[in-house]
C-alpha atoms as a PDB file:
ATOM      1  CA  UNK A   1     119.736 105.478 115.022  1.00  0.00           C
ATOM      2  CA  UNK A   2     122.002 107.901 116.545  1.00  0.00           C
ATOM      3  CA  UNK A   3     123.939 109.475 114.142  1.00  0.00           C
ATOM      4  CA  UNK A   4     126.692 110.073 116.400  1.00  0.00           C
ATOM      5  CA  UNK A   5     127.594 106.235 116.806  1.00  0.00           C
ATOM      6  CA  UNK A   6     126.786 105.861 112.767  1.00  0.00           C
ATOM      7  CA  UNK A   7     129.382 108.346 112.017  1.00  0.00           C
ATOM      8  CA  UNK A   8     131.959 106.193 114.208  1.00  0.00           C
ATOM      9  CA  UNK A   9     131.077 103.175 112.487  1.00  0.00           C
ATOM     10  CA  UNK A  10     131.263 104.569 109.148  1.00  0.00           C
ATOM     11  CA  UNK A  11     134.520 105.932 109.782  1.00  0.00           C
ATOM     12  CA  UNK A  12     136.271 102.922 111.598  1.00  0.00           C
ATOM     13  CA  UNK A  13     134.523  99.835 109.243  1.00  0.00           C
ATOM     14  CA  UNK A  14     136.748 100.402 106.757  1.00  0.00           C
ATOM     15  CA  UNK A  15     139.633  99.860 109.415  1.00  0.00           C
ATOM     16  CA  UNK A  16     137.906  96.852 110.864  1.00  0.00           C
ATOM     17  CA  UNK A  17     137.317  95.719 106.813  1.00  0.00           C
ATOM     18  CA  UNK A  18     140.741  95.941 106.385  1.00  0.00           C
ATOM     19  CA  UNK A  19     141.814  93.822 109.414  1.00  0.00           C
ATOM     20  CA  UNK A  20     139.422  91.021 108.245  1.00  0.00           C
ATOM     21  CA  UNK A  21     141.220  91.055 104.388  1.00  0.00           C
ATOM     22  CA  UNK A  22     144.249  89.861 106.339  1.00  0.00           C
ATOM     23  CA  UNK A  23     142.172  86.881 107.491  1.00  0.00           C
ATOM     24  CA  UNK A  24     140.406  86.089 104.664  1.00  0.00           C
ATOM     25  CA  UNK A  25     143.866  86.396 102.440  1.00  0.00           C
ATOM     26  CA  UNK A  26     144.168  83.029 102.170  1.00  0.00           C
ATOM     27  CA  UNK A  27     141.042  82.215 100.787  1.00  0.00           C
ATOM     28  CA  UNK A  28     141.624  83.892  97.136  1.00  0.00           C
ATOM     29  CA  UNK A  29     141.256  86.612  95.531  1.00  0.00           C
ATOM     30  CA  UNK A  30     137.857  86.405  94.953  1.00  0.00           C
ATOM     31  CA  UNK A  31     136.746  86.321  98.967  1.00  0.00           C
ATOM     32  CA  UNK A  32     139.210  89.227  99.039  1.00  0.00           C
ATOM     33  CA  UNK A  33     137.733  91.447  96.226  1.00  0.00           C
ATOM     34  CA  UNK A  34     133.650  90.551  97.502  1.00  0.00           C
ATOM     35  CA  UNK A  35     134.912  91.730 101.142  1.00  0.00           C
ATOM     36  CA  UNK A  36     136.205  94.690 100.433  1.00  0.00           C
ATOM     37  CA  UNK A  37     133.288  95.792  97.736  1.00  0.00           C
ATOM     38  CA  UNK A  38     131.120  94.446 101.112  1.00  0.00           C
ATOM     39  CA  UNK A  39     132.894  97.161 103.384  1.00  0.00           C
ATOM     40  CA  UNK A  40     132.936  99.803 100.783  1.00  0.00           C
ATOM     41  CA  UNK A  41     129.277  99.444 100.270  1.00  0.00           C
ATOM     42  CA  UNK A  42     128.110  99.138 104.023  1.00  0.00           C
ATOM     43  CA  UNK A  43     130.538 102.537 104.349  1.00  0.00           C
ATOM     44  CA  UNK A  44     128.912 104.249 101.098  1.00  0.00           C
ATOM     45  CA  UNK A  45     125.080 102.921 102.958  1.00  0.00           C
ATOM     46  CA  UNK A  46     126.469 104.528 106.413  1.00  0.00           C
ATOM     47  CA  UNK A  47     127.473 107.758 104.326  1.00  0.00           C
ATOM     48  CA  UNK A  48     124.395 107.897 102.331  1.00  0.00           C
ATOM     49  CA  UNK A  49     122.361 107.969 105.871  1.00  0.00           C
ATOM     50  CA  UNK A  50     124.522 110.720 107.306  1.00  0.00           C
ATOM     51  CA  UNK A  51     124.082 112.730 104.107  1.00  0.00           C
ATOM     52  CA  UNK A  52     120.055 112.096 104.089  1.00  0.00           C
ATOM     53  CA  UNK A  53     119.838 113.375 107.373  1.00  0.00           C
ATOM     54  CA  UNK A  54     121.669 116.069 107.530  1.00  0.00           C
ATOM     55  CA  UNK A  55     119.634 119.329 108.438  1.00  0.00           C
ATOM     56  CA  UNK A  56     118.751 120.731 105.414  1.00  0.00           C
ATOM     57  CA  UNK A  57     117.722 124.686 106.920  1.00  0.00           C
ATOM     58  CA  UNK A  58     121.635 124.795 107.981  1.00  0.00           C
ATOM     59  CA  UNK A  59     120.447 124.976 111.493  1.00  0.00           C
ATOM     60  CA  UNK A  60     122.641 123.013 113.906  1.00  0.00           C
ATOM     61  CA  UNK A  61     124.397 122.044 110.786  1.00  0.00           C
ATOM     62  CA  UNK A  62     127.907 122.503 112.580  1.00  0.00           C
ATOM     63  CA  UNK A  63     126.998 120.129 115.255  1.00  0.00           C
ATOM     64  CA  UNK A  64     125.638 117.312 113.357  1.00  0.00           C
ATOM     65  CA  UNK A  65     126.544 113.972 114.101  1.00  0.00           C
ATOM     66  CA  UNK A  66     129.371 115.156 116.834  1.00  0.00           C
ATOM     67  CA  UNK A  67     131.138 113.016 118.895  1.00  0.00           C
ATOM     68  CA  UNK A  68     133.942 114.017 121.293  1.00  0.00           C
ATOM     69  CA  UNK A  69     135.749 111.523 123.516  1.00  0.00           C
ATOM     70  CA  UNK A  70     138.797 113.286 125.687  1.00  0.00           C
ATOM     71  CA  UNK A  71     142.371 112.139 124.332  1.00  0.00           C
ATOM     72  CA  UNK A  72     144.995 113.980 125.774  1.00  0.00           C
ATOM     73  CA  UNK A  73     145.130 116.570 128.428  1.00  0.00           C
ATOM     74  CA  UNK A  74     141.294 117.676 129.759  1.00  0.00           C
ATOM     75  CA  UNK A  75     139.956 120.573 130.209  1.00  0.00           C
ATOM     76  CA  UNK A  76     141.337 121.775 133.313  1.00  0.00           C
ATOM     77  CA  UNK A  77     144.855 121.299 131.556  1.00  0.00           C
ATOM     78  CA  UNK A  78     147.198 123.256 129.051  1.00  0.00           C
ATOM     79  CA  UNK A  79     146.524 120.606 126.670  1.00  0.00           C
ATOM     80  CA  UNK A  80     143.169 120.023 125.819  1.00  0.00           C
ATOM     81  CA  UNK A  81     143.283 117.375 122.548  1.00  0.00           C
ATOM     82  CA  UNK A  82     140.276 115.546 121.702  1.00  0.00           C
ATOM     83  CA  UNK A  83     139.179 112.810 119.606  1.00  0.00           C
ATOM     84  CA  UNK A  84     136.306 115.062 118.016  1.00  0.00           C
ATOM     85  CA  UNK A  85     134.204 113.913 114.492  1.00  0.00           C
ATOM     86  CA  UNK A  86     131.262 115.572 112.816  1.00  0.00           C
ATOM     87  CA  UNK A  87     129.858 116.837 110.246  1.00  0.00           C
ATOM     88  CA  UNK A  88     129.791 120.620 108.545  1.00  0.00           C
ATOM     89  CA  UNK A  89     127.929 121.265 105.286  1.00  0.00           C
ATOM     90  CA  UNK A  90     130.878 121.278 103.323  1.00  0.00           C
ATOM     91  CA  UNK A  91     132.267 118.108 105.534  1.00  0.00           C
ATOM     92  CA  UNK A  92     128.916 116.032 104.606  1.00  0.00           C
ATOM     93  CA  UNK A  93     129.757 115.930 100.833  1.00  0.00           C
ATOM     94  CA  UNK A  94     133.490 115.343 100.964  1.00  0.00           C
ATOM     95  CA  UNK A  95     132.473 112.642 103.272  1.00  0.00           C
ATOM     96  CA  UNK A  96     130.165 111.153 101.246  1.00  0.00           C
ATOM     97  CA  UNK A  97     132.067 111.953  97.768  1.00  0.00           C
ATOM     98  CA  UNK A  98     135.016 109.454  99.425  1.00  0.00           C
ATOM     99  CA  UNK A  99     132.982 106.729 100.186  1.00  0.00           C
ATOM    100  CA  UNK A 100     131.564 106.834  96.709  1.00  0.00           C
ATOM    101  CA  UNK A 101     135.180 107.023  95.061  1.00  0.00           C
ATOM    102  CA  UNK A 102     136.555 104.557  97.104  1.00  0.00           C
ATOM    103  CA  UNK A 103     133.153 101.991  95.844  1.00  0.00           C
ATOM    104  CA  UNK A 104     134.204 103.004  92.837  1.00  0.00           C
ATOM    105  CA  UNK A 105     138.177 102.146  92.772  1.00  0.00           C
ATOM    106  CA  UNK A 106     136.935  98.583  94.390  1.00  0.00           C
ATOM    107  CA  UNK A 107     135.001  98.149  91.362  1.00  0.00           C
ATOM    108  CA  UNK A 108     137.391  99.572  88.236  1.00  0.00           C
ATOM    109  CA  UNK A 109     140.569  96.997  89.956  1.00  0.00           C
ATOM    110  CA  UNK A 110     138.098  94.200  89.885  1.00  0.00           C
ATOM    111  CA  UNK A 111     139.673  92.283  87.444  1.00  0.00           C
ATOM    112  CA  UNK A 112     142.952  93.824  87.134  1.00  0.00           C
ATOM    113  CA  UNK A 113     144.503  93.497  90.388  1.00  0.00           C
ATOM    114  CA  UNK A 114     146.322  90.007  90.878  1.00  0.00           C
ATOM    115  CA  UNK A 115     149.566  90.490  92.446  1.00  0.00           C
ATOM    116  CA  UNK A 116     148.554  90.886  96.117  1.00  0.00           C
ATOM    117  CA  UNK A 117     144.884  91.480  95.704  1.00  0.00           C
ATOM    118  CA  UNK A 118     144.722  91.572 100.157  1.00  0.00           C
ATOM    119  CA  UNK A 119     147.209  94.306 100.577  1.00  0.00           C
ATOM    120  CA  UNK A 120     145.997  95.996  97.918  1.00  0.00           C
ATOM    121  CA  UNK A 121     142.220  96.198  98.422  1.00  0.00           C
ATOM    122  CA  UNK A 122     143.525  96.490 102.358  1.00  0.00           C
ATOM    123  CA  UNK A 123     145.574  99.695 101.640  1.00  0.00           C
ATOM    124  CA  UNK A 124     142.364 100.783  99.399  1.00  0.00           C
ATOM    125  CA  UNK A 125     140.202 100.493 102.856  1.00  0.00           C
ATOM    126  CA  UNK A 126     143.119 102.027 105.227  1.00  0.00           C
ATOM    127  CA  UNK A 127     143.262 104.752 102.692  1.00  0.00           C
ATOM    128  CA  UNK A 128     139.139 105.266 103.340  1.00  0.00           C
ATOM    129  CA  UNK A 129     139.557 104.862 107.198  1.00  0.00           C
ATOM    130  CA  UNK A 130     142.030 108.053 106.325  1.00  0.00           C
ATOM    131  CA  UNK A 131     140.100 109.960 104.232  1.00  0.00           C
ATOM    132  CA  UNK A 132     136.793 109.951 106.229  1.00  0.00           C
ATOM    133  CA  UNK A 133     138.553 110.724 109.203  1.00  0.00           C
ATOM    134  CA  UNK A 134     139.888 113.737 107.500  1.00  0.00           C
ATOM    135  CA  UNK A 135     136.788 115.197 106.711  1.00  0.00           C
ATOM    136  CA  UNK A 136     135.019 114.302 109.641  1.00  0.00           C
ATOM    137  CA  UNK A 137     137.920 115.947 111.976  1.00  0.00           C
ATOM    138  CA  UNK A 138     137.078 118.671 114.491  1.00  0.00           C
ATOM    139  CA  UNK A 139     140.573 118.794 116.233  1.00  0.00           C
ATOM    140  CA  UNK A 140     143.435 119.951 114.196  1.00  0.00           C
ATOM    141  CA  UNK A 141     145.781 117.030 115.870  1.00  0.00           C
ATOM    142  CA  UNK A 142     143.207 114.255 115.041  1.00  0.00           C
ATOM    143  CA  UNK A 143     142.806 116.257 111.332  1.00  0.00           C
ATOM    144  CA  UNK A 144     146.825 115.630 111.017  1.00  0.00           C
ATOM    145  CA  UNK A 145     146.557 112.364 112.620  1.00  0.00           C
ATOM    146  CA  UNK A 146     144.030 111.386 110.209  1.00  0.00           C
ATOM    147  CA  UNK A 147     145.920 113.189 107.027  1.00  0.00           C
ATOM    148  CA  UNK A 148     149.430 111.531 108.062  1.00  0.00           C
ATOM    149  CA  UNK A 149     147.526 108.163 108.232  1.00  0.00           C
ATOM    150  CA  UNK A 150     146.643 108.402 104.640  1.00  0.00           C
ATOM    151  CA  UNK A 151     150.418 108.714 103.479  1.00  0.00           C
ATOM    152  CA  UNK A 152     151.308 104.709 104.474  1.00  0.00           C
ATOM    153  CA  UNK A 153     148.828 103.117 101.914  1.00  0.00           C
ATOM    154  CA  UNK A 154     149.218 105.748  99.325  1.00  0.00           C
ATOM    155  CA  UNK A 155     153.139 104.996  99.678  1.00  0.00           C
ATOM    156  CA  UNK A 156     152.304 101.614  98.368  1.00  0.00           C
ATOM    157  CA  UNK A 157     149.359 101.889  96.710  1.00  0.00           C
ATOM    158  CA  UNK A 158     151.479 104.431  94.298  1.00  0.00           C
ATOM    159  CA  UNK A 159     154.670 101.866  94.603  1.00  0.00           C
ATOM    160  CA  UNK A 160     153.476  98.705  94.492  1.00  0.00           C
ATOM    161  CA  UNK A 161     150.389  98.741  92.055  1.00  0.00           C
END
């Protein structure tokens, strides 16, 4: 698989997981809380991959996994901003320790969160969507973009629960 694309995908299922907890809301808590551990494990897989194939000799190690779409600006302009992820070898671990934690927090609030089990497990998976991104960053603007995003669901993961 190209780990390009599989670097995407890690990054943005927890985003798409946390879309789909608004439409499974309804159905309980329990469709809630085995959704969200499904997301946080299919992210923790995606990370484990990345990790296991990272090059080990530390060649090409700071272009593993890159992926750079143009955002603002190009590169005949003054402003040359792009949505740019990959992977360093200090990048790879943080990476990879997040998903883990964030498997993790699923699992420990399994049985004590019951007040709004959807936002919360959907704040847990925005929070990952920010985190990954952080570490995955190459652009200093998508870095703060990504940083800044994890601020909204610690707000109310800190004032709610």
């Amino acid at each position: 698989m190209n780990m390009s694309a599989l670097l995407l995908a890690t990054i943005f299922l927890p985003l798409l997981g946390a879309l789909l907890l608004a439409a499974v809301a309804p159905w309980g808590r329990s469709y809630v809380r085995s959704l969200a551990l499904l997301i946080t494990l299919l992210t923790l897989l995606g990370a484990g991959v990345l990790i296991f194939h990272f090059p080990a000799d530390g060649l090409d190690a700071d272009r593993y996994a890159v992926s750079e779409i143009p955002w603002l600006g190009g590169e005949h302009s003054a402003v040359d901003i792009r949505f740019s992820v990959g992977l360093d070898g200090l990048g790879v671990w943080l990476f990879g320790l997040s998903a883990l934690l964030m498997c993790s927090s699923v699992l420990v609030s399994w049985e004590s969160i019951s007040d709004r089990p959807a936002l919360f497990y959907g704040m847990l998976l925005l929070l990952e969507f920010g985190c990954l991104g952080v570490f995955a960053a190459r652009d200093i603007i998508l870095f703060y973009v990504f940083f800044e995003s994890t601020l909204i669901p610690l707000f109310f993961l800190i004032g709610i629960w």
